[in-house]
Protein backbone atom coordinates (compact mmCIF):
# COMPACT_ATOMS: atom_id res chain seq x y z
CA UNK A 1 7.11 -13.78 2.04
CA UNK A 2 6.28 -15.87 -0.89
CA UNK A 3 4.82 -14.39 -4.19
CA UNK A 4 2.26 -16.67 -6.02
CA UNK A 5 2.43 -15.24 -9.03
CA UNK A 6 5.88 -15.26 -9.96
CA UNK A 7 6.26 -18.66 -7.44
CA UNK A 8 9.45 -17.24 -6.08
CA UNK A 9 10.24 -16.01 -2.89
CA UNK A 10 10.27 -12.02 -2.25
CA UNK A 11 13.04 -10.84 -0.36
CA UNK A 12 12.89 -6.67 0.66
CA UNK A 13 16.28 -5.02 0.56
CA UNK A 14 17.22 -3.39 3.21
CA UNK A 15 17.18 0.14 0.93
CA UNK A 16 13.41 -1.23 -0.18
CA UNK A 17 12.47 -0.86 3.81
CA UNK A 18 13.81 2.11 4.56
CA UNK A 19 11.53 3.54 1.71
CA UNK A 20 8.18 1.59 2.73
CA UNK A 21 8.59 2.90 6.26
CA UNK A 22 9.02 6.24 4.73
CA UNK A 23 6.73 6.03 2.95
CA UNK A 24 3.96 4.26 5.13
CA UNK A 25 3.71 1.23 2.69
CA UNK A 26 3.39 -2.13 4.58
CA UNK A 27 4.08 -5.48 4.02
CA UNK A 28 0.39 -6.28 3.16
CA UNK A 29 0.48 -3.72 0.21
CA UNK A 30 3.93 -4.76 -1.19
CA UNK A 31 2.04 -8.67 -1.06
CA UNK A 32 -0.79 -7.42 -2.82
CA UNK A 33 1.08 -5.18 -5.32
CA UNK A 34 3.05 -8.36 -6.18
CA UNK A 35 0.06 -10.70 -6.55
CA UNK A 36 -1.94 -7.92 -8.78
CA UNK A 37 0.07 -4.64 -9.76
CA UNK A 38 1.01 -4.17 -13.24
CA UNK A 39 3.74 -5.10 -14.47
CA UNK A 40 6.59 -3.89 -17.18
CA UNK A 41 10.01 -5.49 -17.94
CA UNK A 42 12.70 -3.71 -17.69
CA UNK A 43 14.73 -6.66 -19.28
CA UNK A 44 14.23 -10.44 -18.21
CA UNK A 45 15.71 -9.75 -15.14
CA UNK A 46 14.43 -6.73 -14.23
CA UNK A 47 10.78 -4.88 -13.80
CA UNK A 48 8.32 -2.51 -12.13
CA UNK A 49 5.09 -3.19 -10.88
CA UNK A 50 2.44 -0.53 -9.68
CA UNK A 51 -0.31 -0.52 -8.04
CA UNK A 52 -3.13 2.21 -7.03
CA UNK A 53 -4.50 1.75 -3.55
CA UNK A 54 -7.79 2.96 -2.62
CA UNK A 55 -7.68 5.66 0.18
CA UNK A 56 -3.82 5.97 -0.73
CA UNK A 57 -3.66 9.83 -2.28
CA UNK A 58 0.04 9.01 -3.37
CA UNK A 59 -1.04 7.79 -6.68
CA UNK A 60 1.11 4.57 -7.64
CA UNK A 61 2.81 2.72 -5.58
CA UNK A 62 5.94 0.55 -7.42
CA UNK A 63 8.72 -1.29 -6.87
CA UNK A 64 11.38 -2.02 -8.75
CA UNK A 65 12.40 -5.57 -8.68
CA UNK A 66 15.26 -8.21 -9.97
CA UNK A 67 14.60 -11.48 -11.10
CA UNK A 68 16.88 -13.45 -9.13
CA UNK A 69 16.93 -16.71 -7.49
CA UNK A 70 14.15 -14.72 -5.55
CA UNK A 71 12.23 -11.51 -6.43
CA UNK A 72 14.70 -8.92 -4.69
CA UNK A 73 12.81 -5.97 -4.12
CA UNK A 74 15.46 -3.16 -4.84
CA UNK A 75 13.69 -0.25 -3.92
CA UNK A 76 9.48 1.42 -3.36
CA UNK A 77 8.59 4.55 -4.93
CA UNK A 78 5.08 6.48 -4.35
CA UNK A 79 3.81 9.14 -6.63
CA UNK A 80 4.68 6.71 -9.72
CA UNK A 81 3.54 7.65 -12.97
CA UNK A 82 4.40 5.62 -15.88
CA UNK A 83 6.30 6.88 -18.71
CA UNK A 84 4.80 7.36 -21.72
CA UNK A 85 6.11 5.08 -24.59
CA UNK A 86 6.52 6.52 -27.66
């Protein structure tokens, strides 16, 4: 899977698909989260991004990726709430 936005390859972990099946996320979602979530930097090698899907009730879903050679997908969370900076 390739991700436009970043123009880097997206490779899923094999942690990262244990949690989408899980969690019922597919591949289609984690393409479109990656093309259009939000995103927040961790650091400049790693970040988050969310996305809400409709008909989802799960709120968020994110993942929690490293800036590699490739986007590595570490690992997909649902019921994601940002935290509040302060």
């Amino acid at each position: 899977m390739h991700c436009q936005r970043f123009g880097l390859d997206l490779y899923i972990t094999r942690h990262a698909s244990e949690r989408m099946i899980q969690r019922g996320v597919s591949d289609a979602e984690i393409a479109e989260l990656m093309e259009t979530g939000e995103i927040r930097y961790k650091d400049n090698q790693r970040l988050w991004v969310a996305k809400a899907f409709e008909g989802r009730c799960d709120n968020l879903i994110c993942v929690a990726v490293a800036l590699e050679d490739r986007l590595v997908v570490k690992t997909v969370m649902h019921h994601f709430s940002w935290e509040v900076e302060g």
